[in-house]
N, C-alpha and C. Protein backbone atom coordinates (compact mmCIF):
# COMPACT_ATOMS: atom_id res chain seq x y z
N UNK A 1 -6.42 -0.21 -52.07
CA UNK A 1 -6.78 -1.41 -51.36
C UNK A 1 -5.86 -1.62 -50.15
N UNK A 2 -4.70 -1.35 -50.30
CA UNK A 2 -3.58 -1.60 -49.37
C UNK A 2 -4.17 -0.63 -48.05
N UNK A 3 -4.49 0.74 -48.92
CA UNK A 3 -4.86 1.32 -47.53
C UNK A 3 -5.64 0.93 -46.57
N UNK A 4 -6.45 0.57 -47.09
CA UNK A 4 -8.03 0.21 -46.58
C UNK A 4 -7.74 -1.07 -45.73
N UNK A 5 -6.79 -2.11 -45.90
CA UNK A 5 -6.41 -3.08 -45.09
C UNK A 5 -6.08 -2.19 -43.64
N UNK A 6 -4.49 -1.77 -44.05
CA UNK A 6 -4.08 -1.02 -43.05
C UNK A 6 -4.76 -0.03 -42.15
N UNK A 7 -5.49 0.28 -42.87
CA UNK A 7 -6.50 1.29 -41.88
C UNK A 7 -7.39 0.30 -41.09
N UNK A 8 -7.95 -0.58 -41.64
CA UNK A 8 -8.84 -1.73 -40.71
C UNK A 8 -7.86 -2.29 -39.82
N UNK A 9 -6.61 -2.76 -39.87
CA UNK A 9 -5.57 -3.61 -39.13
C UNK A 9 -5.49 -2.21 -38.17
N UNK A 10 -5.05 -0.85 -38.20
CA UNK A 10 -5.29 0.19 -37.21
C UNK A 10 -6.12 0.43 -36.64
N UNK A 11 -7.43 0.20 -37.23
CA UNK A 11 -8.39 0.21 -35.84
C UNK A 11 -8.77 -0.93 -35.38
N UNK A 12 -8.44 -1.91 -35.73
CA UNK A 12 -8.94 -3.34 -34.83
C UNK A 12 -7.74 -3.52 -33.77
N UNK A 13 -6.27 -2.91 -34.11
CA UNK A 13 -5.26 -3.10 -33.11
C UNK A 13 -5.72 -1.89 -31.96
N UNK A 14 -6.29 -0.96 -32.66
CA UNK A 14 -6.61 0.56 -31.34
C UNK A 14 -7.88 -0.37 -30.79
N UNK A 15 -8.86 -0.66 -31.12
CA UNK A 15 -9.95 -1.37 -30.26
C UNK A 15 -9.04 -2.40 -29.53
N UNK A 16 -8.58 -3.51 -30.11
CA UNK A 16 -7.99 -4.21 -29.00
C UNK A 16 -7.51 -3.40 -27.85
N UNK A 17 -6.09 -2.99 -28.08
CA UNK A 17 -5.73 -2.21 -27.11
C UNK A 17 -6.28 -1.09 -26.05
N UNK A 18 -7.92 -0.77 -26.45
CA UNK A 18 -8.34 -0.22 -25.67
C UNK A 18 -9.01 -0.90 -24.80
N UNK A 19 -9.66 -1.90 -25.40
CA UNK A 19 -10.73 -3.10 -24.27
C UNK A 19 -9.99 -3.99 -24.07
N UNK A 20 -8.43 -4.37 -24.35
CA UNK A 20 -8.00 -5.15 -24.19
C UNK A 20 -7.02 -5.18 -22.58
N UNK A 21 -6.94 -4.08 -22.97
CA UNK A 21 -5.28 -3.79 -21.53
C UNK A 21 -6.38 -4.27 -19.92
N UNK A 22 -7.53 -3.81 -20.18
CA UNK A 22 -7.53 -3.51 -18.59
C UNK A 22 -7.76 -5.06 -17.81
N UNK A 23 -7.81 -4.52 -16.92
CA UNK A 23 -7.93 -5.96 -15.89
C UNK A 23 -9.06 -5.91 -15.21
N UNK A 24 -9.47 -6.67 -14.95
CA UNK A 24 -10.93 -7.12 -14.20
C UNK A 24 -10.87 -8.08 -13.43
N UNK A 25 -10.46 -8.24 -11.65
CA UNK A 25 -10.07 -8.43 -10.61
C UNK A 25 -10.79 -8.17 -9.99
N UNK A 26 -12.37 -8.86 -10.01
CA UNK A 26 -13.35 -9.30 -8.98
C UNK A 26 -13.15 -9.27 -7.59
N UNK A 27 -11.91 -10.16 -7.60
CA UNK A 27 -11.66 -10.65 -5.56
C UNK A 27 -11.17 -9.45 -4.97
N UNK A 28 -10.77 -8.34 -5.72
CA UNK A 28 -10.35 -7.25 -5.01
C UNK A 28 -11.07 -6.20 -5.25
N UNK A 29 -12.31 -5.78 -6.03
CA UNK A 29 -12.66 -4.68 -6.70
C UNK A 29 -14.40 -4.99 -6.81
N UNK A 30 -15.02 -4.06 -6.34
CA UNK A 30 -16.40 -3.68 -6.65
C UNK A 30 -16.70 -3.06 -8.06
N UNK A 31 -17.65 -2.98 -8.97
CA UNK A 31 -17.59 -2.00 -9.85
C UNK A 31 -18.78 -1.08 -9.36
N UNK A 32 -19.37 0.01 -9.30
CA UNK A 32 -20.02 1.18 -8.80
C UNK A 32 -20.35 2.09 -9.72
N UNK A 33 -21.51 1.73 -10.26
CA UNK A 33 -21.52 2.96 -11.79
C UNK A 33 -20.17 2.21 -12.65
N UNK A 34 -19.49 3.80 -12.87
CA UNK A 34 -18.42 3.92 -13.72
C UNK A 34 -17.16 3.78 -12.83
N UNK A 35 -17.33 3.93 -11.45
CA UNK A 35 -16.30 4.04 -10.74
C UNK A 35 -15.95 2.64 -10.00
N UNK A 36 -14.40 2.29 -9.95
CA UNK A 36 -13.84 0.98 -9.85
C UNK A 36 -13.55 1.20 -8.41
N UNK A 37 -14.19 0.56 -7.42
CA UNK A 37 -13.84 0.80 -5.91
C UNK A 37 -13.51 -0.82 -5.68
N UNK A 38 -11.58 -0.43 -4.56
CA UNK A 38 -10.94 -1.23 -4.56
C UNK A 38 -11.14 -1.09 -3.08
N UNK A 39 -11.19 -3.04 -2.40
CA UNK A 39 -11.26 -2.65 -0.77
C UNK A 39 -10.25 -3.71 -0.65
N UNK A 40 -9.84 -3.81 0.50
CA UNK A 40 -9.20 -5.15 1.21
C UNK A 40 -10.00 -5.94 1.24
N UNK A 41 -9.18 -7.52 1.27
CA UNK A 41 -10.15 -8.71 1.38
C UNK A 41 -10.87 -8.55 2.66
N UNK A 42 -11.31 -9.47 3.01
CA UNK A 42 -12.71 -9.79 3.90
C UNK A 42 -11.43 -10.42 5.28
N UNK A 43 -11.70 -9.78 6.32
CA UNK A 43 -10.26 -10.09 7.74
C UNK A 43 -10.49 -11.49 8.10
N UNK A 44 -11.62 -12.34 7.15
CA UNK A 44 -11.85 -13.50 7.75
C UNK A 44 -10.89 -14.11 6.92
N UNK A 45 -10.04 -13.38 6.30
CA UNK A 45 -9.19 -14.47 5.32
C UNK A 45 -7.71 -13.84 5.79
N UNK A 46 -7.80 -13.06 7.10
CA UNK A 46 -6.40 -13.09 7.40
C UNK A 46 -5.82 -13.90 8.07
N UNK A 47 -4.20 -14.41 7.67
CA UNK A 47 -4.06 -15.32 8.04
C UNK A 47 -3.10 -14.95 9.42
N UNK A 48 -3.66 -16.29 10.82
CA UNK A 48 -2.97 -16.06 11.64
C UNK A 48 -3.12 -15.09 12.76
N UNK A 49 -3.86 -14.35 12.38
CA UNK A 49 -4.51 -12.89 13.78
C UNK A 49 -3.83 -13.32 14.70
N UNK A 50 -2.84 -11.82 15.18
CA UNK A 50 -3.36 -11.74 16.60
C UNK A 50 -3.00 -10.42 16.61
N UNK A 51 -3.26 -9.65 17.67
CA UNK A 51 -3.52 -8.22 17.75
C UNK A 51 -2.25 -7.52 18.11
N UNK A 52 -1.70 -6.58 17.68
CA UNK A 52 -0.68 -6.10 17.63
C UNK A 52 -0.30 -5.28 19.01
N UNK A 53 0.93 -4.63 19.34
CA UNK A 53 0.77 -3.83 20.15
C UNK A 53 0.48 -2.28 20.48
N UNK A 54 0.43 -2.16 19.08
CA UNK A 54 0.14 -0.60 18.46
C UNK A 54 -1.05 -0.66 17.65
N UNK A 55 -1.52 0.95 17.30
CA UNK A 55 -2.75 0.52 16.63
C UNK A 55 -2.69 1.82 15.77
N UNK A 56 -3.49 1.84 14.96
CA UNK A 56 -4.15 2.90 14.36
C UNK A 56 -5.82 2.70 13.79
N UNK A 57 -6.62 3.67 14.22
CA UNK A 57 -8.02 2.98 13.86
C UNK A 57 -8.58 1.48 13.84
N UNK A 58 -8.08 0.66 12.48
CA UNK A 58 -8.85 -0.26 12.36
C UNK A 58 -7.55 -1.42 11.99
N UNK A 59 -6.37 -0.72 12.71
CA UNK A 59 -5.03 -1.26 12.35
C UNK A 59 -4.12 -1.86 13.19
N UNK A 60 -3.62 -2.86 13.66
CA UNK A 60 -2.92 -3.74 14.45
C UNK A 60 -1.56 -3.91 14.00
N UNK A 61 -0.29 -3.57 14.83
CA UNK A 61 0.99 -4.06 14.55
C UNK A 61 1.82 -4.09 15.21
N UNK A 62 3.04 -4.22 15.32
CA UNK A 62 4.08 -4.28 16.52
C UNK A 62 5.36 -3.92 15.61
N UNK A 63 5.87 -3.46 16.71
CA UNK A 63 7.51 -3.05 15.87
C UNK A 63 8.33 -3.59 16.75
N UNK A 64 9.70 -3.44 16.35
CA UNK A 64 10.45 -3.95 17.15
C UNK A 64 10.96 -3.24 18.48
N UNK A 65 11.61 -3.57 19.46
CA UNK A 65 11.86 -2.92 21.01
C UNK A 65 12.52 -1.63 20.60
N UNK A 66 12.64 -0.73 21.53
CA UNK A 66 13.47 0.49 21.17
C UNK A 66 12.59 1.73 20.19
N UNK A 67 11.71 1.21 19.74
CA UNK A 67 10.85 2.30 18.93
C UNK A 67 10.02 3.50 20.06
N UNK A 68 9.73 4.60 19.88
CA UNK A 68 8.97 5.52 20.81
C UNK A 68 8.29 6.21 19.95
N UNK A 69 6.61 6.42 20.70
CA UNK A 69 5.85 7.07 20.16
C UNK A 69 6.57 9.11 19.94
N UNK A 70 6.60 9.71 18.76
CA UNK A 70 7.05 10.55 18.34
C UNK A 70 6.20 11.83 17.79
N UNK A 71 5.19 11.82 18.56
CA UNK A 71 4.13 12.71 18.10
C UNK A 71 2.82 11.51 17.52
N UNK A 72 1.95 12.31 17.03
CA UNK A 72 0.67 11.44 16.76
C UNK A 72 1.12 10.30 15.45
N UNK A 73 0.94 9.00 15.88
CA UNK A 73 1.07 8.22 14.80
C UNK A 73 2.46 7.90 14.27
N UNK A 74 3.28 8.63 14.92
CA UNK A 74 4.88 8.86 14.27
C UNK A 74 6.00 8.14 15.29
N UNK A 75 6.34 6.91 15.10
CA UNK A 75 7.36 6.47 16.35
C UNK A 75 8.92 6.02 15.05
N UNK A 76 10.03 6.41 16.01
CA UNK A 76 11.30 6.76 15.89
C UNK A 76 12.34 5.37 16.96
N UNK A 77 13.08 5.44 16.14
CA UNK A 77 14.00 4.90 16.69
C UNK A 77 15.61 5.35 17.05
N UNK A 78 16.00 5.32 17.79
CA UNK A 78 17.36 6.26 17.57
C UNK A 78 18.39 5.43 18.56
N UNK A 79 19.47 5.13 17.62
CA UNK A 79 20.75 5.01 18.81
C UNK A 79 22.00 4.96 18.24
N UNK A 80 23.26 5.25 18.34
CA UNK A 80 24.44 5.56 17.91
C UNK A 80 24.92 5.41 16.17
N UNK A 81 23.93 3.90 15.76
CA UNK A 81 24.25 3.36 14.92
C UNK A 81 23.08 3.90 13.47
N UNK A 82 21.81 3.65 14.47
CA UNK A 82 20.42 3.72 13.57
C UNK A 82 20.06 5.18 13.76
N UNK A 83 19.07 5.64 13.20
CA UNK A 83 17.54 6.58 12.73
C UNK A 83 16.57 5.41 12.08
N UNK A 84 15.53 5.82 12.71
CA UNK A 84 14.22 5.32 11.76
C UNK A 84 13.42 5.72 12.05
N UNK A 85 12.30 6.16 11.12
CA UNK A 85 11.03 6.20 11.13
C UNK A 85 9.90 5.59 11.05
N UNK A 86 9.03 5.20 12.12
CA UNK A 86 7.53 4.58 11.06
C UNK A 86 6.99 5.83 11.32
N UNK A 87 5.73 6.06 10.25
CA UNK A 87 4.63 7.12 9.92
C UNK A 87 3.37 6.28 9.15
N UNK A 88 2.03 6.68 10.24
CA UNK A 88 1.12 6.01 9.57
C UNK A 88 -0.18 6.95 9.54
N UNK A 89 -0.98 6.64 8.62
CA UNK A 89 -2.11 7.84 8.17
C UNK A 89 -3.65 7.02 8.18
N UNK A 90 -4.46 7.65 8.46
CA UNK A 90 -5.53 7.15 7.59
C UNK A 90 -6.28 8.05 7.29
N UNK A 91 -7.07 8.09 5.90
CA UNK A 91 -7.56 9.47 5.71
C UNK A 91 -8.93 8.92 4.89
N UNK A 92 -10.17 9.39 5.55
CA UNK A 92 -11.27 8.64 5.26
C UNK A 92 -11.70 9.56 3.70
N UNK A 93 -12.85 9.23 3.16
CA UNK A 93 -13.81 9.56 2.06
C UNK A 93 -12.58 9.76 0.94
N UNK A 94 -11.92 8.28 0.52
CA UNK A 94 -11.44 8.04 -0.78
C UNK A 94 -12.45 7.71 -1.31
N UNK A 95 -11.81 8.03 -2.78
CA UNK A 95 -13.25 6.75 -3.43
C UNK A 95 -11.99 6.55 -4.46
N UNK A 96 -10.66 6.53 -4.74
CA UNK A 96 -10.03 5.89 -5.54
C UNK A 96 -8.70 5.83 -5.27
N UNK A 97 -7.83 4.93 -4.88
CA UNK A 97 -6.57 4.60 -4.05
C UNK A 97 -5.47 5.23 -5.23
N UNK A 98 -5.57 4.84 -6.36
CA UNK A 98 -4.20 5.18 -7.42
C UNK A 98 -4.07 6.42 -6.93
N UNK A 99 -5.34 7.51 -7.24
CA UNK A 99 -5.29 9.03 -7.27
C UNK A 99 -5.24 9.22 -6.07
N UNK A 100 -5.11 9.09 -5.14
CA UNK A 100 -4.79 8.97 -3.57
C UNK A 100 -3.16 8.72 -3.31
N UNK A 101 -2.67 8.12 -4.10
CA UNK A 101 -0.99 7.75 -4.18
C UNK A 101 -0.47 8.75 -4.88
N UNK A 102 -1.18 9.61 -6.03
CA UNK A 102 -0.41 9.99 -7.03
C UNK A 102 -0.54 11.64 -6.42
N UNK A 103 -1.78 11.83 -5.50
CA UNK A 103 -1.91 13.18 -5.05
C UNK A 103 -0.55 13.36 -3.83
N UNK A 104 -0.30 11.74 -3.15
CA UNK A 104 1.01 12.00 -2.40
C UNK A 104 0.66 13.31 -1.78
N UNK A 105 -0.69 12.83 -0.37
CA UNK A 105 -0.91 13.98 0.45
C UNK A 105 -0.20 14.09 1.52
N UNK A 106 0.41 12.94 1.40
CA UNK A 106 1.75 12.79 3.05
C UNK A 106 3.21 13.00 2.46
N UNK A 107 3.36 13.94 1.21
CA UNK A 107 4.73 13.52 0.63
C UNK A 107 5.75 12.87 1.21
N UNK A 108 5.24 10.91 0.66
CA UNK A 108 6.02 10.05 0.59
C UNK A 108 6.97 10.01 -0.80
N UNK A 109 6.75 10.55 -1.66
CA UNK A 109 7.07 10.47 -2.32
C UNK A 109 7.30 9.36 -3.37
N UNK A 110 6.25 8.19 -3.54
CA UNK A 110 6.48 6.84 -4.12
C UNK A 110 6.98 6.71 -5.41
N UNK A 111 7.92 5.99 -5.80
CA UNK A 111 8.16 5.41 -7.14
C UNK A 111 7.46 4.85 -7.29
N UNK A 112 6.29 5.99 -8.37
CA UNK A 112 5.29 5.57 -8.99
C UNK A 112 5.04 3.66 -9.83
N UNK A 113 6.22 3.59 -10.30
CA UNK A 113 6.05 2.71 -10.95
C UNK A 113 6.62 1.33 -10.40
N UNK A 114 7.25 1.21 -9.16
CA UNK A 114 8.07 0.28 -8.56
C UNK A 114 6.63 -0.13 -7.35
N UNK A 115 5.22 0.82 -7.41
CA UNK A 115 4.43 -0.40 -6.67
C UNK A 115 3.82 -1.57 -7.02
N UNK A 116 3.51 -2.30 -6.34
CA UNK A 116 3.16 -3.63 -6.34
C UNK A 116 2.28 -4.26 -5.25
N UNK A 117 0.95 -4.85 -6.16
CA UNK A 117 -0.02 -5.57 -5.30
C UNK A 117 0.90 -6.65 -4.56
N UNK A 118 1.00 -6.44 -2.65
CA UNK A 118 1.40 -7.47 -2.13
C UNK A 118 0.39 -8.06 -1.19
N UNK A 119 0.47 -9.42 -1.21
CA UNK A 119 -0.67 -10.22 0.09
C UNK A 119 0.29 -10.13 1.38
N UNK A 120 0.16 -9.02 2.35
CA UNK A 120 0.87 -9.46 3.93
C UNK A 120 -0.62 -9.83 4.88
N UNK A 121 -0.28 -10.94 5.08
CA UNK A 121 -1.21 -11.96 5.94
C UNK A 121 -3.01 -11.61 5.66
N UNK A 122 -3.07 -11.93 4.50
CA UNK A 122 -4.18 -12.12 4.07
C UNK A 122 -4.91 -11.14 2.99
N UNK A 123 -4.27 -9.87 3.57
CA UNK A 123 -4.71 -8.65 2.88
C UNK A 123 -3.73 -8.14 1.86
N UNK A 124 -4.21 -7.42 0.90
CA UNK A 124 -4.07 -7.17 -0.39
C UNK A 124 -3.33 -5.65 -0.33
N UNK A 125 -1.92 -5.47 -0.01
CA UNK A 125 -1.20 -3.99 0.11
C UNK A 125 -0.95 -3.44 -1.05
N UNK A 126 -0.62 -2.24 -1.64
CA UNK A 126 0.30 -1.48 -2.76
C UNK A 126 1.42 -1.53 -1.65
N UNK A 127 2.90 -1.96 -1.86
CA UNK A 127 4.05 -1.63 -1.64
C UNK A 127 4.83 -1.00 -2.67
N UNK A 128 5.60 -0.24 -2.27
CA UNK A 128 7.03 0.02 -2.74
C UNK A 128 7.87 0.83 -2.16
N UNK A 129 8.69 1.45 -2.69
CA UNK A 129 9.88 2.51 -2.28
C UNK A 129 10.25 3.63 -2.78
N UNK A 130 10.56 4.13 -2.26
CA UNK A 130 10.37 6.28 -2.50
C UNK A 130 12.23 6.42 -3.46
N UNK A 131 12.28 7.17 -3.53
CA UNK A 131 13.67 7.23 -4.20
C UNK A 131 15.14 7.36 -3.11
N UNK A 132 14.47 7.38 -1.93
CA UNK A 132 15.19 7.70 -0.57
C UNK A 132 15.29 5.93 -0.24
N UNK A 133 14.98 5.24 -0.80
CA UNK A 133 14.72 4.23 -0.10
C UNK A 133 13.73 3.62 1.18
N UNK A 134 13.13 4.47 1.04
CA UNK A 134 11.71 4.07 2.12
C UNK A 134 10.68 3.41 1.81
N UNK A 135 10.38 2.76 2.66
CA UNK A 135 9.25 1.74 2.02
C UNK A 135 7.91 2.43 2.31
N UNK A 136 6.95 2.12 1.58
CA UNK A 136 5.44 2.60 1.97
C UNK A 136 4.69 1.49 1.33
N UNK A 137 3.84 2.22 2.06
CA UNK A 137 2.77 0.59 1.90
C UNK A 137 1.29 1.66 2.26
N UNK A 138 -0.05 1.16 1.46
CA UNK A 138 -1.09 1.59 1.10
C UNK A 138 -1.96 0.30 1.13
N UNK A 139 -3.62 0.58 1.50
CA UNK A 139 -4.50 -0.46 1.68
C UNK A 139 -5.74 0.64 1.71
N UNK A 140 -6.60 0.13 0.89
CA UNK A 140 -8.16 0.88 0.64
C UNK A 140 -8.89 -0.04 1.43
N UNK A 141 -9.75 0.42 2.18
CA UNK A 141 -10.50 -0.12 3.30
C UNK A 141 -11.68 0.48 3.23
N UNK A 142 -12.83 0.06 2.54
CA UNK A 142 -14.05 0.68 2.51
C UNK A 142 -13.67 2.06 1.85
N UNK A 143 -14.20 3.21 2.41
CA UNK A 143 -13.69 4.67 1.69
C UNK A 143 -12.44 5.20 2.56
N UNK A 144 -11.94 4.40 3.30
CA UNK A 144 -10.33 5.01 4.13
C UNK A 144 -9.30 4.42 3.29
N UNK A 145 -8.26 5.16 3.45
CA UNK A 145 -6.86 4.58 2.84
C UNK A 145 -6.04 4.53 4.32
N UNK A 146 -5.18 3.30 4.62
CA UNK A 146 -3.93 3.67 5.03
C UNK A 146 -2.74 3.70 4.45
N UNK A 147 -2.16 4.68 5.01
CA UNK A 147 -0.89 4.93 4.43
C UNK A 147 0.04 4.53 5.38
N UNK A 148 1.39 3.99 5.14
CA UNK A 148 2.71 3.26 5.97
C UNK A 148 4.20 4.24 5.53
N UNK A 149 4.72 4.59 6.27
CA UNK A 149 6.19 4.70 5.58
C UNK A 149 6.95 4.30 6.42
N UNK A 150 7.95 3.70 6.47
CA UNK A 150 9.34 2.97 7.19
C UNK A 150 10.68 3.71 6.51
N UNK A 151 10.77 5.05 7.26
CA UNK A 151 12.30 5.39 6.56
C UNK A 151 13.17 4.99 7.41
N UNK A 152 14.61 4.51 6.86
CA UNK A 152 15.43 4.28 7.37
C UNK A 152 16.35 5.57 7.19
N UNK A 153 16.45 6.91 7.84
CA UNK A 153 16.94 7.96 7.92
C UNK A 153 18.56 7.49 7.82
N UNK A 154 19.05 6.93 8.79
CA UNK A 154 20.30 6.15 8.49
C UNK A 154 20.35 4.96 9.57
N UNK A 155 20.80 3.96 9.00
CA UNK A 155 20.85 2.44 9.45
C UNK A 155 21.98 1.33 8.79
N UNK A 156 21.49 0.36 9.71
CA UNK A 156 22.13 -0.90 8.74
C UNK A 156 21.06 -1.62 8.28
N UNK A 157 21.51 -2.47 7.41
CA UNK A 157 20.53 -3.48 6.26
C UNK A 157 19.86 -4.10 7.45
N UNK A 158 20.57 -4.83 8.46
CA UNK A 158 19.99 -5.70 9.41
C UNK A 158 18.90 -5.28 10.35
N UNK A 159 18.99 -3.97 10.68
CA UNK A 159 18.05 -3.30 11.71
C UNK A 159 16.77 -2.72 10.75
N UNK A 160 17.20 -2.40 9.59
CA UNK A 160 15.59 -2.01 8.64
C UNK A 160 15.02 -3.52 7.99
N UNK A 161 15.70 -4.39 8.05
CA UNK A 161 15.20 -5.75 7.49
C UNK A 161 14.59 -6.15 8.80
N UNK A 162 14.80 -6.37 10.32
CA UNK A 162 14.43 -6.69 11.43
C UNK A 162 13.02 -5.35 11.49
N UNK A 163 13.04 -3.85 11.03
CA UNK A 163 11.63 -3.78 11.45
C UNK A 163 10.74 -3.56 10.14
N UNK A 164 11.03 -4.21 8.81
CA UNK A 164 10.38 -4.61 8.23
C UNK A 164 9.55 -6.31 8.80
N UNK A 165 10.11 -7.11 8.55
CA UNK A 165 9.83 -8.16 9.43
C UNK A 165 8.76 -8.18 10.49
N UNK A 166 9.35 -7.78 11.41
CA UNK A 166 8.56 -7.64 12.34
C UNK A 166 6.74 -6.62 12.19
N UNK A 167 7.12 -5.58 11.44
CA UNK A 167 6.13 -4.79 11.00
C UNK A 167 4.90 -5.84 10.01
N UNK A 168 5.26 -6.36 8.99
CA UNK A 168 4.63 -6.86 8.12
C UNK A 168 4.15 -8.47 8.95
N UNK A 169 4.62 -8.85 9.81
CA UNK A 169 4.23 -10.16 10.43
C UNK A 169 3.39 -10.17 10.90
N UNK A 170 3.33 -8.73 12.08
CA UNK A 170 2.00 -8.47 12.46
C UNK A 170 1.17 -7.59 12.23
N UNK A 171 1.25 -6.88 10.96
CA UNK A 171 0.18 -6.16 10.11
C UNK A 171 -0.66 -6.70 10.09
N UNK A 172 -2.07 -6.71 10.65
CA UNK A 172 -3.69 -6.87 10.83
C UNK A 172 -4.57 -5.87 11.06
N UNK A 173 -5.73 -5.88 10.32
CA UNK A 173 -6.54 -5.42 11.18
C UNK A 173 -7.85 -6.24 11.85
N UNK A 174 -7.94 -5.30 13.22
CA UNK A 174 -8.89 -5.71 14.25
C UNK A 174 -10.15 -6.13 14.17
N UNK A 175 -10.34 -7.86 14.13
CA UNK A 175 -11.22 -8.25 14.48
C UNK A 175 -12.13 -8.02 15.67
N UNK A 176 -13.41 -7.40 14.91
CA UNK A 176 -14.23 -7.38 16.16
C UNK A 176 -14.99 -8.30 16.81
């Protein structure tokens, strides 16, 4: 008899735990068949627009003075004190952002487990940081992903906090 409890208390805790864990997050997520397609909110809910001075595709931002374009998409900063990098991607026909992070086709190298859904001005990012300390940042946009990285190659706290700041203030994309 004892068994027969325990065996029922084991599979009603394995059913919970299987229909139980997941999440179901409407405001960010379509369902499609079997497949869970995640987009950014709607740009009518970004807050504050205005258009950046840099771009990428469907992407608006500004960095701080002193940055130079460094090849395609790649601008640098350099002077006695600093290194930095921004690097930005977009790479169309995703159909699923996690496996898009975890394939790490731009080896950023993310601490898998240190990302986090963030709202910068309206829209819905994955942030976190690489083991180097670099930040990256990810956004599913219809079937495109962008990808962000901000290394601070070598710096001070104040000059990677000033083009974080500045970067994430005016992160938008372009209203048409």
């Amino acid at each position: 008899m004892k068994k027969k409890i325990l065996l029922s208390l084991f599979i009603f805790i394995a059913l919970f735990t299987i229909t139980g864990c997941g999440s179901n997050n409407k405001e960010h997520s379509n369902e499609t068949g079997n497949k869970k397609q995640v987009e950014r909110e709607s740009i009518k809910k970004q807050q504050g627009y205005q258009e950046g001075q840099y771009f990428i595709d469907d992407l608006t931002f500004n960095l701080p003075s002193g940055y130079e374009l460094d090849g395609t998409d790649r601008y640098t900063y350099r002077d006695t004190s600093n290194a930095l990098i921004v690097e930005l991607y977009v790479d169309n026909n995703v159909e699923d952002l996690n496996a898009f992070i975890t394939s790490d086709k731009h080896s950023f190298y993310p601490t898998i487990g240190d990302l986090k859904e963030t709202v910068i001005n309206g829209n819905v990012w994955t942030k976190g940081k690489t083991m180097d300390n670099t930040t990256v940042y990810y956004i599913k946009d219809g079937n495109k992903v962008y990808s962000v990285m901000l290394s601070p190659v070598y710096t001070t706290s104040g000059t990677f906090n000033e083009l974080v700041t500045t970067f994430e203030s005016s992160l938008y994309f372009k209203i048409n």
